[in-house]
Each structure stands twice: as structure tokens, then as C-alpha cells.
N, C-alpha and C. Protein backbone atom coordinates (compact mmCIF):
# COMPACT_ATOMS: atom_id res chain seq x y z
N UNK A 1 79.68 -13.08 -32.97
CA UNK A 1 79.94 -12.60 -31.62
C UNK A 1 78.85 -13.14 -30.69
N UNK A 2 79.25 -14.11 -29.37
CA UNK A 2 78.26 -14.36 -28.58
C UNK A 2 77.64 -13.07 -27.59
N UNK A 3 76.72 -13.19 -27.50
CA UNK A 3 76.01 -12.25 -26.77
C UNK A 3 75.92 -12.67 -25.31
N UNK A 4 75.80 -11.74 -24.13
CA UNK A 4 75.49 -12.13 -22.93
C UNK A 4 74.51 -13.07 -22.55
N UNK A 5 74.58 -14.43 -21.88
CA UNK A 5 73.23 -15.13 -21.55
C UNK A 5 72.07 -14.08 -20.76
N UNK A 6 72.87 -13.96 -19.68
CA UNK A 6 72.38 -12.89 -18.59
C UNK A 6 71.03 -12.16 -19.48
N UNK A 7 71.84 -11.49 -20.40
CA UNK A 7 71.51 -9.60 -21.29
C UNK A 7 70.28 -10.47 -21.84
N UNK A 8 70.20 -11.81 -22.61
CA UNK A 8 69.32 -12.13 -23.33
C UNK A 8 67.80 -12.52 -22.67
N UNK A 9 68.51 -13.53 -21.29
CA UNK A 9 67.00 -13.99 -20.46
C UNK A 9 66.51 -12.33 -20.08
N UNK A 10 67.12 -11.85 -19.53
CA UNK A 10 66.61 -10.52 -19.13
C UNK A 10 66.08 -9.73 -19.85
N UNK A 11 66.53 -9.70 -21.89
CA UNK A 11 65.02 -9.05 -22.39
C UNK A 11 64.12 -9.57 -22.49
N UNK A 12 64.67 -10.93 -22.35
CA UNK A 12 63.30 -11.67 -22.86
C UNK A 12 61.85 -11.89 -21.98
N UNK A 13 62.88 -11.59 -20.59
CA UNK A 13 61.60 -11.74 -19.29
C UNK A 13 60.84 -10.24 -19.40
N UNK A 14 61.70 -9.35 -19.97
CA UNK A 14 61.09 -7.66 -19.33
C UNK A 14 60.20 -8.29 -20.74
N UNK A 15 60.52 -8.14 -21.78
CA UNK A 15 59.02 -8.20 -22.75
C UNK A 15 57.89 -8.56 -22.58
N UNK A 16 58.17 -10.01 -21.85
CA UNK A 16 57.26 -10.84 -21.68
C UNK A 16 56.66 -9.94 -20.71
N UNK A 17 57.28 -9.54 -19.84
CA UNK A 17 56.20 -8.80 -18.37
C UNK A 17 55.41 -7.94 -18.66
N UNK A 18 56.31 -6.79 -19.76
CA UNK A 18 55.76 -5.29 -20.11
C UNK A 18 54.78 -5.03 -20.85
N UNK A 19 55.45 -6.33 -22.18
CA UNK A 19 54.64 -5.99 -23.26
C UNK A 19 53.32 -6.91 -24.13
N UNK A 20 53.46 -7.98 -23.63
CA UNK A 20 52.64 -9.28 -24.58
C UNK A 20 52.01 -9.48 -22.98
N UNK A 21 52.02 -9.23 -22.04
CA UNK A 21 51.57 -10.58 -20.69
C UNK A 21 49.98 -9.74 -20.47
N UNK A 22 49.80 -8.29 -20.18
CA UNK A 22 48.77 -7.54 -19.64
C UNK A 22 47.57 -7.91 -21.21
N UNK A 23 47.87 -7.79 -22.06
CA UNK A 23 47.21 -8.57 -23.49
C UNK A 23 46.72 -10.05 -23.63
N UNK A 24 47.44 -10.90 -23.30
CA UNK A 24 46.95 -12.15 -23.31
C UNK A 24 46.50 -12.44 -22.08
N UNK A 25 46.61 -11.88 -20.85
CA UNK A 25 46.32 -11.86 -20.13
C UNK A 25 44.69 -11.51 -19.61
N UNK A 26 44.46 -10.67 -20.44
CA UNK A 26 43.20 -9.93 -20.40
C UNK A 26 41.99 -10.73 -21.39
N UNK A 27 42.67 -11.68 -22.62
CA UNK A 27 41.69 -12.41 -23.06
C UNK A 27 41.63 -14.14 -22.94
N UNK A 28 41.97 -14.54 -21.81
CA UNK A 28 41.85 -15.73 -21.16
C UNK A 28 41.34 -15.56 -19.76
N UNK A 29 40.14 -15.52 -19.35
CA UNK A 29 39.40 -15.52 -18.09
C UNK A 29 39.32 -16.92 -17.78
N UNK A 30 39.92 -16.95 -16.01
CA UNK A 30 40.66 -18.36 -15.49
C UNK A 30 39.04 -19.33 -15.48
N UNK A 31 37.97 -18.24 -15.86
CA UNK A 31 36.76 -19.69 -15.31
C UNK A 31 35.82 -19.62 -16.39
N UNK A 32 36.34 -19.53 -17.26
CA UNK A 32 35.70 -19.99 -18.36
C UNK A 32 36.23 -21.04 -19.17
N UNK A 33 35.03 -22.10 -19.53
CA UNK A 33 35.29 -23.48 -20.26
C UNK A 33 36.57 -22.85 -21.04
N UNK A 34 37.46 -23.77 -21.06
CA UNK A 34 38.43 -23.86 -22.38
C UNK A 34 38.12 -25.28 -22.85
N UNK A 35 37.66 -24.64 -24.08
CA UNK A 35 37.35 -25.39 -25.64
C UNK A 35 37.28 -24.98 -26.71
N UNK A 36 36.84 -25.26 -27.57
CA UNK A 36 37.32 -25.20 -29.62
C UNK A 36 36.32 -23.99 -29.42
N UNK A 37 35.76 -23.68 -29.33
CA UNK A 37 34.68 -22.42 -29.29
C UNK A 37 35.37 -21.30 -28.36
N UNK A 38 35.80 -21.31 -27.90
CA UNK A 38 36.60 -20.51 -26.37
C UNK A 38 38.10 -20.38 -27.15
N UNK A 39 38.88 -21.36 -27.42
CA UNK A 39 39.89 -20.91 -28.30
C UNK A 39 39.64 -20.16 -29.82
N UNK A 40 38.60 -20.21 -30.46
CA UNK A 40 37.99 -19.79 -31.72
C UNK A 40 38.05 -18.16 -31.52
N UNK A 41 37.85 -18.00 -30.32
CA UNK A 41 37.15 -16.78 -30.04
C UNK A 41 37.90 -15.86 -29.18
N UNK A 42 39.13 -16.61 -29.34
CA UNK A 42 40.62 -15.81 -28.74
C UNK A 42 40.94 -14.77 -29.57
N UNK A 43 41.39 -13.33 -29.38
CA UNK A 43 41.84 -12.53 -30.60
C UNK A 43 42.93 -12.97 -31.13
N UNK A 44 43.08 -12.79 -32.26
CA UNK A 44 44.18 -12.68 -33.49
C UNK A 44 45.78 -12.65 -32.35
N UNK A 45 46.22 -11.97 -31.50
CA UNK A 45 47.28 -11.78 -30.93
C UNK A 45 47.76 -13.20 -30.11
N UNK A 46 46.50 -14.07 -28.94
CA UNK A 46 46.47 -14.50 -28.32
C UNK A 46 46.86 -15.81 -29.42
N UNK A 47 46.09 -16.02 -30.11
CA UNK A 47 46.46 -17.33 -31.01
C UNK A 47 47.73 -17.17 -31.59
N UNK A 48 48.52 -16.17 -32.23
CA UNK A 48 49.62 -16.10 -32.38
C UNK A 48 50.78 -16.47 -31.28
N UNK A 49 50.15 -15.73 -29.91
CA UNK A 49 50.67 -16.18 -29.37
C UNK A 49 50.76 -18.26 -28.89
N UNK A 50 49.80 -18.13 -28.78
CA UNK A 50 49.75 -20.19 -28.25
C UNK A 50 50.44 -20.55 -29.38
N UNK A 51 50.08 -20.23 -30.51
CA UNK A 51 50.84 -21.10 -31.77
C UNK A 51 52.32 -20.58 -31.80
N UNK A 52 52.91 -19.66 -31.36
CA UNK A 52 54.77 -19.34 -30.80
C UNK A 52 54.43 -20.68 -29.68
N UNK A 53 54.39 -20.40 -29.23
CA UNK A 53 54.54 -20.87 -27.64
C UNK A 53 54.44 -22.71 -28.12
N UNK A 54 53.05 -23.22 -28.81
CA UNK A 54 53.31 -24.54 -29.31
C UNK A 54 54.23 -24.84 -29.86
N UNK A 55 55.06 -24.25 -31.50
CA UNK A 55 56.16 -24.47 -31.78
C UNK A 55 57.40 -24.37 -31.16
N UNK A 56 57.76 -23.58 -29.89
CA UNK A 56 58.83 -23.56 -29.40
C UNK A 56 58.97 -24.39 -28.52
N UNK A 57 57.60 -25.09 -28.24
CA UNK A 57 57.64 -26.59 -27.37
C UNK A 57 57.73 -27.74 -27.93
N UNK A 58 57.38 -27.92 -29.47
CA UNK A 58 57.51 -28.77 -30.32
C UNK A 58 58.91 -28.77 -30.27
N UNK A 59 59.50 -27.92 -31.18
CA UNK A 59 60.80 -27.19 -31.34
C UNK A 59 61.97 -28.24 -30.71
N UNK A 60 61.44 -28.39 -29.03
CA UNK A 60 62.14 -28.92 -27.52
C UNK A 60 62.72 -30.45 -28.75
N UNK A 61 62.15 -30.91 -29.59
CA UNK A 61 62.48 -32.40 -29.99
C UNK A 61 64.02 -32.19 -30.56
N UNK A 62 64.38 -30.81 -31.03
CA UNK A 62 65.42 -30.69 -32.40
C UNK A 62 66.32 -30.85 -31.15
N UNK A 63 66.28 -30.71 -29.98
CA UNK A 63 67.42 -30.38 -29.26
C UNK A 63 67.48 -31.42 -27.66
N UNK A 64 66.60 -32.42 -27.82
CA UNK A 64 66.50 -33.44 -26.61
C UNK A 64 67.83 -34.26 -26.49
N UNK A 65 68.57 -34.86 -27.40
CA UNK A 65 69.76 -35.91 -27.90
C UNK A 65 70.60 -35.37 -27.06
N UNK A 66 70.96 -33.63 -27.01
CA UNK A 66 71.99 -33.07 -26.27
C UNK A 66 71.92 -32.51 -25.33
N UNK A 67 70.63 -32.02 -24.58
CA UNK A 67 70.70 -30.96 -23.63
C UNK A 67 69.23 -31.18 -23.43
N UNK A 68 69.57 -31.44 -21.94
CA UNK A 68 68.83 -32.40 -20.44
C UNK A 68 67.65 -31.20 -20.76
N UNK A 69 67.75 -29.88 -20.68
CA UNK A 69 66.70 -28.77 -20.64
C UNK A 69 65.79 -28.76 -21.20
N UNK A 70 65.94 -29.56 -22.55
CA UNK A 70 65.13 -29.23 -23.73
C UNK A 70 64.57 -30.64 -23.75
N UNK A 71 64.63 -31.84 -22.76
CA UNK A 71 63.87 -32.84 -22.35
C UNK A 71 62.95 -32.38 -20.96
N UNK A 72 63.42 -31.67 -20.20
CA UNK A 72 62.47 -31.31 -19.58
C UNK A 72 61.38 -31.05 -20.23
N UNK A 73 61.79 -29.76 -20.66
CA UNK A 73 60.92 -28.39 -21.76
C UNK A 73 59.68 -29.42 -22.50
N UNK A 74 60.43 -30.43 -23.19
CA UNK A 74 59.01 -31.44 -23.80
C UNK A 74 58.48 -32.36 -23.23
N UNK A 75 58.69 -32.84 -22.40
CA UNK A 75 58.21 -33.96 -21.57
C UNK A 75 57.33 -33.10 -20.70
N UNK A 76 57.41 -31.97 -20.04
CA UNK A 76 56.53 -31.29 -19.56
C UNK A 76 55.18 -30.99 -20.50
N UNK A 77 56.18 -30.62 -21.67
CA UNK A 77 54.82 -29.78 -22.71
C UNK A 77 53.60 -31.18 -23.13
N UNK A 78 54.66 -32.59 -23.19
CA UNK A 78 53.40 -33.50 -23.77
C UNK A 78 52.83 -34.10 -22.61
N UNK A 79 53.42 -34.19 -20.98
CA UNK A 79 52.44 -34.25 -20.28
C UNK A 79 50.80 -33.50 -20.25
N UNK A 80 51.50 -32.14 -20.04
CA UNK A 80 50.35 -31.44 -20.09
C UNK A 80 49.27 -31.36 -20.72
N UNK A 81 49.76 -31.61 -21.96
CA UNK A 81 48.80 -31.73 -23.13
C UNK A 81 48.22 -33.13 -23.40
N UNK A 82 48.80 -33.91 -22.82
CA UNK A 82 48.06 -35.61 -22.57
C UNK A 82 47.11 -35.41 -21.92
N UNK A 83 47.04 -34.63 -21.00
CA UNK A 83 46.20 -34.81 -19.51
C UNK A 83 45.07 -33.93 -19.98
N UNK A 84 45.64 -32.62 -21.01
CA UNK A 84 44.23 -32.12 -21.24
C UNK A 84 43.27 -32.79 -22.30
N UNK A 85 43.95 -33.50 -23.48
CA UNK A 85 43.67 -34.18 -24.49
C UNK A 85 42.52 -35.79 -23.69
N UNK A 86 43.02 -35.77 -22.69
CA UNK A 86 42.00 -37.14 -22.11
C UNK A 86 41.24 -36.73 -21.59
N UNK A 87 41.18 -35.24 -21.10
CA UNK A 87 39.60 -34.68 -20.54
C UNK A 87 38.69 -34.20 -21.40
N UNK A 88 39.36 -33.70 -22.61
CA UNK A 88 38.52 -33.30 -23.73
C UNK A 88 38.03 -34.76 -24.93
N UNK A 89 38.82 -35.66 -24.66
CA UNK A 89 38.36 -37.07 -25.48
C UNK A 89 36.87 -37.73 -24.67
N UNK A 90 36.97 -37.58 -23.10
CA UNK A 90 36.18 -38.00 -22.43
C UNK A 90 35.06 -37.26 -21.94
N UNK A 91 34.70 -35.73 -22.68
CA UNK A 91 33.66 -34.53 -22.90
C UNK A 91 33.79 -33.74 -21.41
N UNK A 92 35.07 -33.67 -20.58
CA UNK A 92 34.69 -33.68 -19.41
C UNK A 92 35.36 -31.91 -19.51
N UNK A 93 34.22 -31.32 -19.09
CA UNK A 93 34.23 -29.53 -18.97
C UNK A 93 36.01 -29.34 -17.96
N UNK A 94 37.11 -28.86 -18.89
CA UNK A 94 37.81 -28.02 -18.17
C UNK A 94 38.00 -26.37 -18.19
N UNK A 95 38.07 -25.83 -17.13
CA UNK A 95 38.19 -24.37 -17.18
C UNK A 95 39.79 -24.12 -17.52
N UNK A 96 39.91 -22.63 -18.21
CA UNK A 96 40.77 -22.01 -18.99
C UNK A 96 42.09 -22.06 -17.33
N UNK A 97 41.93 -21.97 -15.96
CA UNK A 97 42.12 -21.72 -14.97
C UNK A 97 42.69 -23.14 -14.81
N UNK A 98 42.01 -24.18 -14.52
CA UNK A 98 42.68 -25.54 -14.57
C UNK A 98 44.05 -25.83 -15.73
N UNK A 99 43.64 -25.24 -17.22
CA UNK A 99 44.72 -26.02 -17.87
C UNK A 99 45.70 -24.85 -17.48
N UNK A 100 45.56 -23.94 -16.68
CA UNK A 100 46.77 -22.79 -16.23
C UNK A 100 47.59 -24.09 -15.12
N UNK A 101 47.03 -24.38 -14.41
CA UNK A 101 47.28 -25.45 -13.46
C UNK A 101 48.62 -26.43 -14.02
N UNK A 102 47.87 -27.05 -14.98
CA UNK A 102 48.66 -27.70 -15.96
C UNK A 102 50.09 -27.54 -16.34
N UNK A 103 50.08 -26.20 -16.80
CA UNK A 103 51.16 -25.04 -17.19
C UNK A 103 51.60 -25.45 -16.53
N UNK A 104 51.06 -24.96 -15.04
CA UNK A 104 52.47 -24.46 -13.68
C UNK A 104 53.03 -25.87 -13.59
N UNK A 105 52.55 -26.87 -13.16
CA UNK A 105 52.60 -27.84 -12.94
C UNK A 105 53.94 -28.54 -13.70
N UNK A 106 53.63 -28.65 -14.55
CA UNK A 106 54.53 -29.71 -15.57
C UNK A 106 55.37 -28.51 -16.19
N UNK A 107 54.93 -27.06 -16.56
CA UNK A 107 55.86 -26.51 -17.09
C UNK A 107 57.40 -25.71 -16.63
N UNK A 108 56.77 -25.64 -15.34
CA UNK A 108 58.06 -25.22 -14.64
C UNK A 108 59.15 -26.05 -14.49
N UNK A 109 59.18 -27.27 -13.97
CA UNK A 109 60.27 -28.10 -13.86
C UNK A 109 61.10 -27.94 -15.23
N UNK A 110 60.54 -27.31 -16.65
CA UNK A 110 61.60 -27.13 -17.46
C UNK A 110 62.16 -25.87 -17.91
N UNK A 111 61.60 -25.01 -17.26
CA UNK A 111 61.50 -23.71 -17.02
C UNK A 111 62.94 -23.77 -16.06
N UNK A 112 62.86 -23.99 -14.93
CA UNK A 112 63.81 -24.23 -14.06
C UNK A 112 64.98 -24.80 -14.82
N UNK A 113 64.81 -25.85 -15.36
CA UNK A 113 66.08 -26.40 -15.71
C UNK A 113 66.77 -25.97 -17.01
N UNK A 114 66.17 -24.83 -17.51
CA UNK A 114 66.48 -23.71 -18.49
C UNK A 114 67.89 -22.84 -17.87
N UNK A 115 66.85 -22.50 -16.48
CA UNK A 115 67.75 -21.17 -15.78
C UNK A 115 69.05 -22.43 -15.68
N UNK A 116 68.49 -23.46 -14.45
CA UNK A 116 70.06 -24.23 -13.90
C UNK A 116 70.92 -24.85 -14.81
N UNK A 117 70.48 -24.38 -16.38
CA UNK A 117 71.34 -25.00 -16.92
C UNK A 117 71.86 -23.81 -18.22
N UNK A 118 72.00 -22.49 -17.75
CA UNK A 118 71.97 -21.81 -18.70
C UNK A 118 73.07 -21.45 -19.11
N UNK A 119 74.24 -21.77 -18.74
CA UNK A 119 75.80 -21.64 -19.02
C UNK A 119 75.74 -22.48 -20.97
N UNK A 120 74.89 -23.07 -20.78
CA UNK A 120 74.71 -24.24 -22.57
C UNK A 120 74.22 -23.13 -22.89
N UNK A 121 73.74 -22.30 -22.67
CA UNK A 121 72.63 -21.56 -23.93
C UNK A 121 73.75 -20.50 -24.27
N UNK A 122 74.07 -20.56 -25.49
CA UNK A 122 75.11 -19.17 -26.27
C UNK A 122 74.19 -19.23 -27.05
N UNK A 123 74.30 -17.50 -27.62
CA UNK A 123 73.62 -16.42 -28.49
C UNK A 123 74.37 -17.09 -29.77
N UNK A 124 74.76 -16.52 -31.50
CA UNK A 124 73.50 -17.26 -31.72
C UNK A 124 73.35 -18.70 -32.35
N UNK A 125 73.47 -19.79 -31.31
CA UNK A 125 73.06 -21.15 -31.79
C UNK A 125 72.00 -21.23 -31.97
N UNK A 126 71.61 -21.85 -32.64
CA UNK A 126 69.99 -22.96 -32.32
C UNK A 126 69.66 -22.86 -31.16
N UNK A 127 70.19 -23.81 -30.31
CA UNK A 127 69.62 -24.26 -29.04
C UNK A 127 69.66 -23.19 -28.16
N UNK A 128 70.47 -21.99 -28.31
CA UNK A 128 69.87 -20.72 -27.63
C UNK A 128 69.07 -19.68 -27.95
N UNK A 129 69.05 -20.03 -29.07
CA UNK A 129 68.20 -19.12 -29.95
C UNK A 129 66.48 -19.68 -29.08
N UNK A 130 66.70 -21.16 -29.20
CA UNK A 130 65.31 -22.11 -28.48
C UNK A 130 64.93 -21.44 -27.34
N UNK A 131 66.45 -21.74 -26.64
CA UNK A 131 66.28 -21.98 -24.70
C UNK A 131 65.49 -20.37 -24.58
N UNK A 132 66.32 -19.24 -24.99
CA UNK A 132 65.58 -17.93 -25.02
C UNK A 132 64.08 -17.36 -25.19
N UNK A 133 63.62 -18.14 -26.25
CA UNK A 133 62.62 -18.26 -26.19
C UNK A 133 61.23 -18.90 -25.78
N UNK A 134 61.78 -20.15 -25.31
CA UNK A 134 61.22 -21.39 -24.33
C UNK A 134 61.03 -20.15 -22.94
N UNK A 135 62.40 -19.46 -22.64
CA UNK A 135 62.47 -18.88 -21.70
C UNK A 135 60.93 -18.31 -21.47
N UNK A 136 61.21 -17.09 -22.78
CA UNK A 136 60.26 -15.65 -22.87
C UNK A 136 58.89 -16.37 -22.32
N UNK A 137 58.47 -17.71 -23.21
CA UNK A 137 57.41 -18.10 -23.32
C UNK A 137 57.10 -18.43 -21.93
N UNK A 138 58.25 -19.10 -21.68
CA UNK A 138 57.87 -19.71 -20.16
C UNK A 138 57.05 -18.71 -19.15
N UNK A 139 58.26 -17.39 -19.37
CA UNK A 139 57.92 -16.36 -18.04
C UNK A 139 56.47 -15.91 -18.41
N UNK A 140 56.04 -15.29 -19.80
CA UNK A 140 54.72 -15.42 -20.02
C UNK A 140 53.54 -16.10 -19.78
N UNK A 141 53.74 -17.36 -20.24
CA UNK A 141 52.90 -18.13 -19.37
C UNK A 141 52.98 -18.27 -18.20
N UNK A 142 53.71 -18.22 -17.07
CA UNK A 142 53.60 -18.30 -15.81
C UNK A 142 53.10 -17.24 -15.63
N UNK A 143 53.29 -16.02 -15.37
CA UNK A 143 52.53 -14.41 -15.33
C UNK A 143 51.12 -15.02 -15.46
N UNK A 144 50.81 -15.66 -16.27
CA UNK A 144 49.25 -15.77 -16.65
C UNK A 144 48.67 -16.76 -16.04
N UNK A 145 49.13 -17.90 -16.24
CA UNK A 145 48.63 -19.02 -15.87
C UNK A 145 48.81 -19.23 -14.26
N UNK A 146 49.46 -18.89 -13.49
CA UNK A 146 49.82 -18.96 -11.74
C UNK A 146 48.59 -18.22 -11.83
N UNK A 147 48.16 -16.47 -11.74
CA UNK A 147 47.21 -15.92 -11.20
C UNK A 147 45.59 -16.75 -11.19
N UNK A 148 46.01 -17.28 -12.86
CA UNK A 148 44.51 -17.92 -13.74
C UNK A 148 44.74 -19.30 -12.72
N UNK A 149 45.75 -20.06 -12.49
CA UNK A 149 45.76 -21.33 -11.85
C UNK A 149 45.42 -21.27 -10.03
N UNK A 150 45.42 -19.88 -9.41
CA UNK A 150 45.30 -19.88 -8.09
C UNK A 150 43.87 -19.63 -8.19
N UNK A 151 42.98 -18.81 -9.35
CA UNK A 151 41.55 -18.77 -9.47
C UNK A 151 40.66 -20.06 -9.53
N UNK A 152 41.33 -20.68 -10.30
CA UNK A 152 40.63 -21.89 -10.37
C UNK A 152 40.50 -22.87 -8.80
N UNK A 153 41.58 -22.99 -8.21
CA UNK A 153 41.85 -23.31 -7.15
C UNK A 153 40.81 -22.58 -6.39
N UNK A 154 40.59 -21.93 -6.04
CA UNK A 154 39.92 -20.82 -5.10
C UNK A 154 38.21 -21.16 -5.89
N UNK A 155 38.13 -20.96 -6.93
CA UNK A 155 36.95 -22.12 -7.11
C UNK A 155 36.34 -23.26 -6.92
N UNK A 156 37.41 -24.26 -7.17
CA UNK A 156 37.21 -25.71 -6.80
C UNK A 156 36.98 -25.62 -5.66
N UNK A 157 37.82 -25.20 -4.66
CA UNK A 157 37.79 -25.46 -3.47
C UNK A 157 37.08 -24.52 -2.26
N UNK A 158 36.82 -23.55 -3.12
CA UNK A 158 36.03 -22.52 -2.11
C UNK A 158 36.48 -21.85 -1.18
């Protein structure tokens, strides 16, 4: 039996808001270095969380061949992670607040094309089983990373 698209983004956003966002939220401070020592020292929840959130962006590959969304979804995720991977190859200090930046940046455009394309996502395939959770992750990280990404901003720039 397919389930409502609607019914599904909608638990998946209230969780993300209610229950996981005020938690990870609270142990990523937007101006502090993010690095191997700074991620080390993330609690047990928060790393569970990045490591969901990495695989369901990995994930984006099983489903690129058919559905435009899930090329966004990765082409965003390996931008982002290019751009941080060449500041950390080249020793150059980024704050936890900047790679929020990142997020917003590159991750929304597949975020978006999740929602505008959500008539593809049925309950329970694969690829909705994905998009749903690409979703959750998405709205999570944005909750976090916009507030952490306008701090940094307001730093840099004073």
C-alpha cells in the first residue's frame, strides 16, 4: 500500500524540527574550527547523525540514472565536500559556521528539487524511501546550518 507523499515529508520535517535539530544543534558552535579534533569530540548522537546524513548523500548515486533529484542531491553533496576537502588539504582554518555556508549553498538546490519533484517519490520504493530521508536530513541540516551559516557571516564581515 502506497502511503501519502504529503503524510511522509511532513513527519519527516516535524522530527527533524522537534526532535534530533535542538541536539545537534547545541553541539556544533558556528565559530569554532571544524576539524578531526572538533569532529572527534562531537557526542555519540551528532556523529550518528553526519554518518545518516553522509550515507543518504552517498546513497544519491543508486538513484542518479533515473531521477533529476537525486543528481541534484549529489552533485550538491560532492561540491560541498570538494570545497571543504581543498581547504583542509591546503591547512587553511575553516569554522564549523562556514562549512554551514556550504550546506546552504550547494545543498538546497537539491533539497528544492526533492519538493518540485515529489509526485516520483512513492512510499515504499527505494527511491522514496531515499528522497524522504534526503528530505528529513535536508530540513535538519538547514535548521542548523542557516542560523550557524548567518553567524559566520556576521563574523567575517562584522
Amino acid at each position: 500500500m502506497t502511503m501519502n507523499v504529503k503524510s511522509n515529508l511532513t513527519i519527516a520535517a516535524l522530527a527533524a524540527c522537534f526532535v534530533l535539530i535542538p541536539a545537534v544543534a547545541s553541539a556544533l558552535p558556528a565559530l569554532e574550527e571544524w576539524n578531526n579534533v572538533a569532529r572527534l569530540a562531537l557526542p555519540t548522537y551528532v556523529k550518528i547523525w553526519l554518518g545518516m546524513m553522509l550515507l543518504t548523500n552517498i546513497a544519491a548515486l543508486a538513484f542518479v540514472k533515473k531521477h533529476v533529484a537525486a543528481r541534484w542531491v549529489f552533485v550538491g553533496f560532492a561540491i560541498s565536500h570538494a570545497i571543504g576537502m581543498f581547504f583542509w588539504s591546503k591547512n587553511i582554518p575553516v569554522l564549523a559556521g562556514q562549512i554551514s555556508l556550504l550546506h546552504v549553498v550547494f545543498w538546497a538546490p537539491g533539497a528544492i528539487m526533492l519538493l518540485r519533484r515529489r509526485a516520483e517519490i512513492k512510499i515504499p520504493t527505494a527511491y522514496g524511501i531515499w528522497a524522504c530521508l534526503s528530505l528529513f536530513f535536508y530540513v535538519g541540516s538547514m535548521l542548523v546550518d542557516i542560523p550557524a551559516g548567518l553567524t559566520a557571516i556576521k563574523h567575517m564581515f562584522g
